[in-house]
Protein backbone atom coordinates (compact mmCIF):
# COMPACT_ATOMS: atom_id res chain seq x y z
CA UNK A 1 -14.94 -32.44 20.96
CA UNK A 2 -14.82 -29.66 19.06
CA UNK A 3 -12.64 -29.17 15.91
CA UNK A 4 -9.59 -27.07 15.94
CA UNK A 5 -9.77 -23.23 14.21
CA UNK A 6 -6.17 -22.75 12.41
CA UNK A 7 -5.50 -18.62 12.28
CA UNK A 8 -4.49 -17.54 8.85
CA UNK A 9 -2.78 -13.75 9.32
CA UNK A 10 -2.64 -10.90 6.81
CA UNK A 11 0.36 -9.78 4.30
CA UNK A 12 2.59 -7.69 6.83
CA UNK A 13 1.02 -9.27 10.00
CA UNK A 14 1.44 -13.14 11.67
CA UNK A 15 -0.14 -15.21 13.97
CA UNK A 16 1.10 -13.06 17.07
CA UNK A 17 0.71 -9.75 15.51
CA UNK A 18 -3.24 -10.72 14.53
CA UNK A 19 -4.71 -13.24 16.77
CA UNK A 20 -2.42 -14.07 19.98
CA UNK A 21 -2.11 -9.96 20.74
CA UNK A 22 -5.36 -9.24 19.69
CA UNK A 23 -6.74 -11.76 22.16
CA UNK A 24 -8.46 -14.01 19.66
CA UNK A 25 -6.44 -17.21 20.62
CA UNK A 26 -7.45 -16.68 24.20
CA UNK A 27 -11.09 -15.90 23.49
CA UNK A 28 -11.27 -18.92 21.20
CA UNK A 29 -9.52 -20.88 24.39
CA UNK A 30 -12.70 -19.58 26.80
CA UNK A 31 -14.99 -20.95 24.22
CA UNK A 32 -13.22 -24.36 24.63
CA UNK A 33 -11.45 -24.26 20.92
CA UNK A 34 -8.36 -24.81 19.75
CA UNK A 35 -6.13 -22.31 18.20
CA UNK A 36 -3.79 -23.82 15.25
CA UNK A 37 -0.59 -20.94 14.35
CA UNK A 38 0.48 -20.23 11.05
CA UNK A 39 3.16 -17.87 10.13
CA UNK A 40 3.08 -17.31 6.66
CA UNK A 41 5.78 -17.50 4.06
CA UNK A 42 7.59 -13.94 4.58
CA UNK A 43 5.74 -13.82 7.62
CA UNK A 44 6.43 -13.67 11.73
CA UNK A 45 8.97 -16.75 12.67
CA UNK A 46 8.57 -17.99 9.05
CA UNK A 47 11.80 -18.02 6.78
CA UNK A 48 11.71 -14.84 4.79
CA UNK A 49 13.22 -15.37 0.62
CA UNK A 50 13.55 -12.73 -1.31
CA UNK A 51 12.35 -15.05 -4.50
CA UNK A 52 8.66 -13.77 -5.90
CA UNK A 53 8.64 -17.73 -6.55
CA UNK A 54 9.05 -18.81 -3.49
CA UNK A 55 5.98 -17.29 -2.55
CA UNK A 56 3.82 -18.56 -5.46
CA UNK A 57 1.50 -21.49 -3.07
CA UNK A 58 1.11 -20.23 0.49
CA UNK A 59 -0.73 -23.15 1.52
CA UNK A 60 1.77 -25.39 2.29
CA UNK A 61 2.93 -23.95 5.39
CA UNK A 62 -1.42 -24.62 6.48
CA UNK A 63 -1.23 -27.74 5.19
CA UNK A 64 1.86 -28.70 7.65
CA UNK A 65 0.05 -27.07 10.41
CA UNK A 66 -3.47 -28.64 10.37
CA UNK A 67 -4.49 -32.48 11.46
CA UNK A 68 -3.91 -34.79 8.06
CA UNK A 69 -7.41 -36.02 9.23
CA UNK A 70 -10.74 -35.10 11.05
CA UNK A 71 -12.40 -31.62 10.73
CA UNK A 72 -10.97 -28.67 11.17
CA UNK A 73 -12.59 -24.63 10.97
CA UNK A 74 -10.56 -21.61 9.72
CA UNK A 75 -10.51 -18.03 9.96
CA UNK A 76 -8.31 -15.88 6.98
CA UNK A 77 -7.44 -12.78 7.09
CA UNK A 78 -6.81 -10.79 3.47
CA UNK A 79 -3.62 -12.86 2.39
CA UNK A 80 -4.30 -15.58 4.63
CA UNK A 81 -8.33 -15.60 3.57
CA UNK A 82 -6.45 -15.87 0.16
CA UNK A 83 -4.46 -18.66 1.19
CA UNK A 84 -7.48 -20.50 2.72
CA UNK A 85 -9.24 -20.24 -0.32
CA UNK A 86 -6.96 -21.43 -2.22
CA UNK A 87 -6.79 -24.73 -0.12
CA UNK A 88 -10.63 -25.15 0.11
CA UNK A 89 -10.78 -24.79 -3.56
CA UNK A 90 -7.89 -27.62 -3.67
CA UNK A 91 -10.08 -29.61 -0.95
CA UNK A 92 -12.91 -28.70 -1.53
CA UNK A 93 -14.18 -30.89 1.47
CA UNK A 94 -11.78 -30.55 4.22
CA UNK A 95 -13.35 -27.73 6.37
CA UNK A 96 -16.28 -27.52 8.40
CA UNK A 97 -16.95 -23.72 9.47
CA UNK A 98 -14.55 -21.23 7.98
CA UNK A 99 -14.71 -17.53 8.52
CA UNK A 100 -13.03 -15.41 4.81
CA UNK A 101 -12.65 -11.63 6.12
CA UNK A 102 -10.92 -8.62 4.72
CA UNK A 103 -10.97 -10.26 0.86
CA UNK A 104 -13.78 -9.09 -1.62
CA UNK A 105 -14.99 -9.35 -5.32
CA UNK A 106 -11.69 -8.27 -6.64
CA UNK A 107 -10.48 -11.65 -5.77
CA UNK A 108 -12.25 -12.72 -9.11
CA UNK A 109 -11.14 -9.90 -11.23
CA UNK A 110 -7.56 -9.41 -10.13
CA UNK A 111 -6.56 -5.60 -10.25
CA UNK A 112 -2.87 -5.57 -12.62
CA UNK A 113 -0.77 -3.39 -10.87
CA UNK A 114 -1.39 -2.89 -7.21
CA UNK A 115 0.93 -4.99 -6.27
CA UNK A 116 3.81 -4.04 -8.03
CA UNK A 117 3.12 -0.17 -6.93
CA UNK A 118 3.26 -1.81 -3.44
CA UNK A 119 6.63 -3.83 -3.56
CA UNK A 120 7.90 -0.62 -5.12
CA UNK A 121 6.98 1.57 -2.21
CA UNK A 122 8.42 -0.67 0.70
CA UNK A 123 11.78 -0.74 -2.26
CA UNK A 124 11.58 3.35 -1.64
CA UNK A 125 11.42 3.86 -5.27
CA UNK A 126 8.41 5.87 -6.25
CA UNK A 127 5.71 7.78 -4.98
CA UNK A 128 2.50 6.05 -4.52
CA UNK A 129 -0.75 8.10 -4.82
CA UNK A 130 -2.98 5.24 -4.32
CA UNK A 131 -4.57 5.32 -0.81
CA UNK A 132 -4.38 1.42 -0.09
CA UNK A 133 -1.05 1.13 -1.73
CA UNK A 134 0.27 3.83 0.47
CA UNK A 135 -1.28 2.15 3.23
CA UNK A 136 -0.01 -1.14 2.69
CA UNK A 137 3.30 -0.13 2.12
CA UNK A 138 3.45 2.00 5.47
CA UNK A 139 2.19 -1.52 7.46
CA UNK A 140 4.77 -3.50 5.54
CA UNK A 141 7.50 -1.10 6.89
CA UNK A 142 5.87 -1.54 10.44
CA UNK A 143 8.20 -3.08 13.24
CA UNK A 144 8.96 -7.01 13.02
CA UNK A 145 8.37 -7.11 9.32
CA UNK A 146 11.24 -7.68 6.76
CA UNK A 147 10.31 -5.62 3.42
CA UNK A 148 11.94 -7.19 1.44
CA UNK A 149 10.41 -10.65 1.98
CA UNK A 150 7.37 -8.95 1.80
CA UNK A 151 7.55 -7.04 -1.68
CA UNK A 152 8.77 -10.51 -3.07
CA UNK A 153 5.43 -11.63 -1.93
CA UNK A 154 3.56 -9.15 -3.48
CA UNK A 155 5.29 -10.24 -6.83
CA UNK A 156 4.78 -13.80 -6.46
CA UNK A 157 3.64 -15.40 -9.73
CA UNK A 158 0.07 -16.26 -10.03
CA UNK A 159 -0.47 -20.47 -8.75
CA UNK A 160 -1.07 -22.10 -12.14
CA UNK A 161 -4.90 -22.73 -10.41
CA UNK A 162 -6.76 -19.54 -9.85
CA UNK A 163 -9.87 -19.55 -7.57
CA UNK A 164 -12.49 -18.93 -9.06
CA UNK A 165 -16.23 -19.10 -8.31
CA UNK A 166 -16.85 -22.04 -10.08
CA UNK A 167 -14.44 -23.80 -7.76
CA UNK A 168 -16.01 -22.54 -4.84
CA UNK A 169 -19.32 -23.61 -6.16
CA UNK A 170 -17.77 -27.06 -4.97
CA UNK A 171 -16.71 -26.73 -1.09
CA UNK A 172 -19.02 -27.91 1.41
CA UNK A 173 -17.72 -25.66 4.22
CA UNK A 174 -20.32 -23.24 5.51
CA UNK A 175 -18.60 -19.78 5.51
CA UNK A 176 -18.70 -16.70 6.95
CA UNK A 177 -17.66 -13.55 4.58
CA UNK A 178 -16.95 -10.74 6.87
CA UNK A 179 -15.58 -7.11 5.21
CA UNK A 180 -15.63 -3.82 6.53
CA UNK A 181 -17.74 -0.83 5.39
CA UNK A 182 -14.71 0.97 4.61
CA UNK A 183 -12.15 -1.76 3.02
CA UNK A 184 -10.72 -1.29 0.16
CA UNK A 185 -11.57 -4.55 -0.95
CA UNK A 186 -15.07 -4.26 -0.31
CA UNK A 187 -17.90 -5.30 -2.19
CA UNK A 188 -17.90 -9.00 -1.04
CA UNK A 189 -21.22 -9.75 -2.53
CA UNK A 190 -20.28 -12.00 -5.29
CA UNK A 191 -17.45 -13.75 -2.71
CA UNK A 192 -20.36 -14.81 -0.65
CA UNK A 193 -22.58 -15.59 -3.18
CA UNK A 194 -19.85 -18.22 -4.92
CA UNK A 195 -20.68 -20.53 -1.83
CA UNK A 196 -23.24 -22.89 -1.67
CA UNK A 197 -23.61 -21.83 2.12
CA UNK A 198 -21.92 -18.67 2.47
CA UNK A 199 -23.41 -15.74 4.06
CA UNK A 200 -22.29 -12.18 3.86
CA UNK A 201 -21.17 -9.58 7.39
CA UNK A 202 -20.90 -6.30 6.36
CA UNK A 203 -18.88 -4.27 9.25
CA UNK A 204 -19.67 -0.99 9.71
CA UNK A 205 -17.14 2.15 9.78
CA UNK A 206 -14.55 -0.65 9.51
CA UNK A 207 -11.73 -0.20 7.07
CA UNK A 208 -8.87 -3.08 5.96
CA UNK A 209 -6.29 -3.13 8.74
CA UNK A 210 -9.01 -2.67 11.44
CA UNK A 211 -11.06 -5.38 10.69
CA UNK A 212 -8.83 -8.40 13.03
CA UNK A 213 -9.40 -6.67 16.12
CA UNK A 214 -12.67 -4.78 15.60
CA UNK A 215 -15.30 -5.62 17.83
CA UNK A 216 -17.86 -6.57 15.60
CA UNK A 217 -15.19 -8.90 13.59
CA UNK A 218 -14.10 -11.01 17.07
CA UNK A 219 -18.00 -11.21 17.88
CA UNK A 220 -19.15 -12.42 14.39
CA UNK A 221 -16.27 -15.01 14.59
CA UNK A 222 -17.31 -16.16 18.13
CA UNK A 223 -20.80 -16.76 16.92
CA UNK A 224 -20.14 -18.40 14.16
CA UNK A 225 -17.64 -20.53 15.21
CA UNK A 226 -19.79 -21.42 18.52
């Protein structure tokens, strides 16, 4: 039988928003897989504090939603692909096939400063002349999503263990690293690279928000996952 695929969404999107309406769960279904929900802290039908602390370890709300034991696959999306790797770094052995999309080299060098402009822009207080903050504060403010919930997620505190590529060095998932052409987050060469069997998908004239229900996304997820 094969092993269940938890869905990890975005920051401003949730499980319905970026895999039921997309038609990932029911694709995944066809292919005789398992879909496992998650609504992130902040998220969809999650609760929504207004605490930056709250927000500091996402995973918990993965951990509660997975088997406690057998295998299970993944696919993350930006904040959830964050929130994934955080838990394969914390276990390192738990996954089998997990797909890390819409996340990039940043992830090791951690930009100061984005995050704040962001929270600040769903607040209304300042202008943002930063492309992706400007665009991530205009999905935050989309319909369904609570702004304030999700600016206190953008200034959670950092988790006292930061992944790293040392500590991905040590999971024994193989992984798919799948960014578009046009993210912002893009290069994903060194992500990739930090596995021991990771392989890189670069998506072409595919930008951040795009990516879930591109084509060539759903099909490299398929095939991988298959």
């Amino acid at each position: 039988m094969s092993a269940p695929v938890v869905l990890i969404h975005g920051w401003g999107g949730s499980y319905q928003r970026t895999w039921s309406g997309t038609g990932m769960v029911d694709l995944l279904a066809d292919d005789g897989r398992r879909a496992i929900g998650v609504d992130l802290l902040g998220h969809g039908d999650a609760p929504k504090p207004s605490d930056p602390a709250a927000y500091v370890d996402l995973t918990q709300r993965v951990i509660d939603a997975i088997p406690p034991l057998g295998p299970v696959d993944g696919v993350g999306f930006s904040l959830g692909a964050m929130t994934l790797l955080q838990l394969m770094c914390r276990q390192p052995t738990r996954f089998g096939r997990v797909v890390i999309a819409g996340v990039g080299d940043g992830l090791f060098t951690r930009e100061v400063g984005r995050s704040e402009q962001v929270a600040l822009a769903l607040e209304g207080k300042g202008e943002a002349s930063d492309i992706a903050v400007q665009a991530l504060a205009e999905y935050g403010r989309s319909e369904g999503n609570d702004p304030i919930a999700l600016a206190a997620c953008m200034r959670r505190p950092d988790p006292p263990d930061l992944i790293t590529a040392e500590r991905l060095g040590a999971v024994t998932a193989t992984v798919l690293v799948v960014i578009g052409d046009e993210d912002f987050a893009a290069p994903a060469d060194q992500l990739a690279a930090a596995f021991p069997n990771g392989t890189l998908k670069v998506l072409r004239k595919t930008d951040h928000f795009a990516t879930p229900e591109s084509f060539g996304f759903v099909d490299a997820v398929l095939r991988f996952l298959a």
